[in-house]
Protein backbone atom coordinates (compact mmCIF):
# COMPACT_ATOMS: atom_id res chain seq x y z
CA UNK A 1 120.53 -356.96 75.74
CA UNK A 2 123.88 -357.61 74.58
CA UNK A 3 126.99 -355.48 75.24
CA UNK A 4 128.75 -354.45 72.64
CA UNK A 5 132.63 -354.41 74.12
CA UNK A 6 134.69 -352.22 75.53
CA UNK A 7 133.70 -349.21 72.58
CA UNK A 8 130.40 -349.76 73.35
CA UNK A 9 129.33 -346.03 73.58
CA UNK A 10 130.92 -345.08 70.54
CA UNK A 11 128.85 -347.48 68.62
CA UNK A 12 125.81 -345.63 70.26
CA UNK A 13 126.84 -342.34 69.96
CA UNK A 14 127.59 -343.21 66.11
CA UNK A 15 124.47 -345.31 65.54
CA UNK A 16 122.43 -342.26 67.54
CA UNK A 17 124.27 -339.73 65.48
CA UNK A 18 122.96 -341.46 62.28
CA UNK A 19 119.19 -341.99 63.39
CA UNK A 20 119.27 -337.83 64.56
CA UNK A 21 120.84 -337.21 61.16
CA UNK A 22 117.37 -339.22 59.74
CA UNK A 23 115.08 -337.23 61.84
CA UNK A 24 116.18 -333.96 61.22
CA UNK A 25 119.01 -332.22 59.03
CA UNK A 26 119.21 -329.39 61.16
CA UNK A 27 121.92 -328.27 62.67
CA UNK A 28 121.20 -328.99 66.49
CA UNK A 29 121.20 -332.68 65.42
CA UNK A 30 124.97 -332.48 63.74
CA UNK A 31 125.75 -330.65 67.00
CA UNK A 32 124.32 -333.31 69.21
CA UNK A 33 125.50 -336.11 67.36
CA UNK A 34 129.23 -334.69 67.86
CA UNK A 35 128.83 -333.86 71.07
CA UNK A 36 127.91 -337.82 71.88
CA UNK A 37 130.80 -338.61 70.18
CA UNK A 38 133.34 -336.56 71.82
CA UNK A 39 131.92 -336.93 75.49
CA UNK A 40 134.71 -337.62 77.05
CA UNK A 41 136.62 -334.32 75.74
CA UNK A 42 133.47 -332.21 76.57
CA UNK A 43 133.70 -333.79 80.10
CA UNK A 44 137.47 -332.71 81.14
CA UNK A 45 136.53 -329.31 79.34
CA UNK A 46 133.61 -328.76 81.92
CA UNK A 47 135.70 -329.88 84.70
CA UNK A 48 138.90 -328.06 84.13
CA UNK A 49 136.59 -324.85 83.27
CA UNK A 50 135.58 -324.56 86.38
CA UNK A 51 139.45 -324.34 87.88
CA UNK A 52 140.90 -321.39 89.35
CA UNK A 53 144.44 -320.24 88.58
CA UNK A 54 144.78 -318.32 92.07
CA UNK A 55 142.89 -321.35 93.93
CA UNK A 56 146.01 -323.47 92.12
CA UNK A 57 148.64 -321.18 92.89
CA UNK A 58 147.23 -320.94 96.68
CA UNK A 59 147.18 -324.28 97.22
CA UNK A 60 149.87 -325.65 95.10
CA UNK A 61 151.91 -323.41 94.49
CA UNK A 62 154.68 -325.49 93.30
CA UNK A 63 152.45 -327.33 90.86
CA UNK A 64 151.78 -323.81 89.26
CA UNK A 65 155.61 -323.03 89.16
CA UNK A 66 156.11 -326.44 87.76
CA UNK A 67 154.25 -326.24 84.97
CA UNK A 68 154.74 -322.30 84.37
CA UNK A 69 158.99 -323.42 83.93
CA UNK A 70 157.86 -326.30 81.70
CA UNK A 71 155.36 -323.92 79.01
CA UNK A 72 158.15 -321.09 79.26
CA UNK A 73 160.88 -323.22 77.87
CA UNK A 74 158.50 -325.05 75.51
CA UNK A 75 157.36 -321.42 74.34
CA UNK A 76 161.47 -320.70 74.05
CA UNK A 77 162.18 -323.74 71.90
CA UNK A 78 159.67 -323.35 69.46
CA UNK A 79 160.91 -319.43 69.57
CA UNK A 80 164.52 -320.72 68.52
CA UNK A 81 163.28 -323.04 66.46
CA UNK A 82 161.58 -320.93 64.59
CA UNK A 83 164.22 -318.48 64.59
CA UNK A 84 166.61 -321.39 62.74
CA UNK A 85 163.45 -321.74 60.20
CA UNK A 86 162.65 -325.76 61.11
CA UNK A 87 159.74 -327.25 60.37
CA UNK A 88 156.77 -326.00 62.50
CA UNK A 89 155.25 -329.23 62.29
CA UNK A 90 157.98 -331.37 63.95
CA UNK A 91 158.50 -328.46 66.53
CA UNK A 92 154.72 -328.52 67.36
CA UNK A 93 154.80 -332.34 67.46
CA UNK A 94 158.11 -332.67 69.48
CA UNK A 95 157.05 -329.99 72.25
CA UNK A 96 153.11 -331.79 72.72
CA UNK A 97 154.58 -335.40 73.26
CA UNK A 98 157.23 -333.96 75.80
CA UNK A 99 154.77 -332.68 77.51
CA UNK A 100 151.47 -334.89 76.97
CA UNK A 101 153.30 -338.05 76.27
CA UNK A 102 153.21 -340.46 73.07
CA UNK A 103 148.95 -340.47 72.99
CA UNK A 104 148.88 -336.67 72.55
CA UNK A 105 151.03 -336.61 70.17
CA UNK A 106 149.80 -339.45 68.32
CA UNK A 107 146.47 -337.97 68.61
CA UNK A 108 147.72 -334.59 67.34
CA UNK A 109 149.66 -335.73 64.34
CA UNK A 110 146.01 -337.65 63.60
CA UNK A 111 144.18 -334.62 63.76
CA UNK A 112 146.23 -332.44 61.77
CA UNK A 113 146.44 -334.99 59.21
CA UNK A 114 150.22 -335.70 59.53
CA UNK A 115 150.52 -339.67 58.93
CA UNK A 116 153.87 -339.39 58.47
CA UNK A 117 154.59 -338.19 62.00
CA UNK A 118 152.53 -340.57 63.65
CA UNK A 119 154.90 -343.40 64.82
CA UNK A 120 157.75 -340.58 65.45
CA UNK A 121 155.28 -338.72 67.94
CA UNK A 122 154.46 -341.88 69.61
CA UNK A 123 158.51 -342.98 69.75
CA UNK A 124 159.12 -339.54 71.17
CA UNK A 125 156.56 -339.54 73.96
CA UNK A 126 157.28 -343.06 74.83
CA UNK A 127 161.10 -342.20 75.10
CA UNK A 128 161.01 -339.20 77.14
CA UNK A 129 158.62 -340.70 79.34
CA UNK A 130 161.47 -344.26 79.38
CA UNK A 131 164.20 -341.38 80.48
CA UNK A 132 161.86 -339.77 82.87
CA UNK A 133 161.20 -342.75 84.77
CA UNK A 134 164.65 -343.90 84.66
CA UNK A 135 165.66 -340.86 86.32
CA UNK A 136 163.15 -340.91 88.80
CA UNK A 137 163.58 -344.70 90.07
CA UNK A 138 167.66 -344.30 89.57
CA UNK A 139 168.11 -341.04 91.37
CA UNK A 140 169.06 -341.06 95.35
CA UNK A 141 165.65 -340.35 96.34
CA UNK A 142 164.45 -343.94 96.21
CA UNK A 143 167.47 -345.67 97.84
């Protein structure tokens, strides 16, 4: 048997999503079907389910404070922003690739059906994460 690249189990999970469909129109087949699609998703769900916030916070607590400070201001951003009446949309947008990075927010602006606001989600993300490492590798810890 031949392999079919590096998307190989999205081919399957497509092809397998169309033979279920065949077999049966019910809705446990839609459901399955989607769920082979979106494995990877379901995966990181299961896993990050079955986190603990006070486990986190007792082992890492600075990890917890971290990304507490970083939500807060996000939440106080789109709060102001709001409050000036600018587009929800490019708030949303801005805040997930400054914290996700271009893919999220390229992946985002897919989902919610905002072409337009593709390439400037992925230009954000990719420059905050170009300022972010320049600051890291420039600052006095590395010298």
């Amino acid at each position: 048997m031949r392999s079919l690249g590096p998307d190989n189990w999205r081919i399957a999970a497509a092809l397998m999503g169309s033979y279920i469909g065949r077999q049966s129109h019910g809705l446990f087949a839609s459901v399955l079907a989607a769920l082979l699609q979106e494995w990877p998703q379901v995966f990181l769900v299961v896993v990050g389910a079955s986190g603990s916030i006070l486990n986190l916070i007792k082992t890492a607590p600075s990890i917890f404070i971290f990304a507490l400070v970083q939500v807060t201001i996000h939440l106080i951003v789109l709060g102001l922003g709001k409050l000036f009446k600018l587009d929800l949309k490019l708030l949303l947008l801005a805040s997930n690739a400054n914290i996700g990075g271009p893919t999220t927010a390229c992946g985002m602006a897919k989902a919610k059906g905002w072409e337009s606001l593709v390439v400037p989600g992925i230009l954000t993300g990719g420059i905050l994460w170009i300022t972010s490492w320049f600051e890291d590798h420039c600052s006095n810890k590395h010298s």
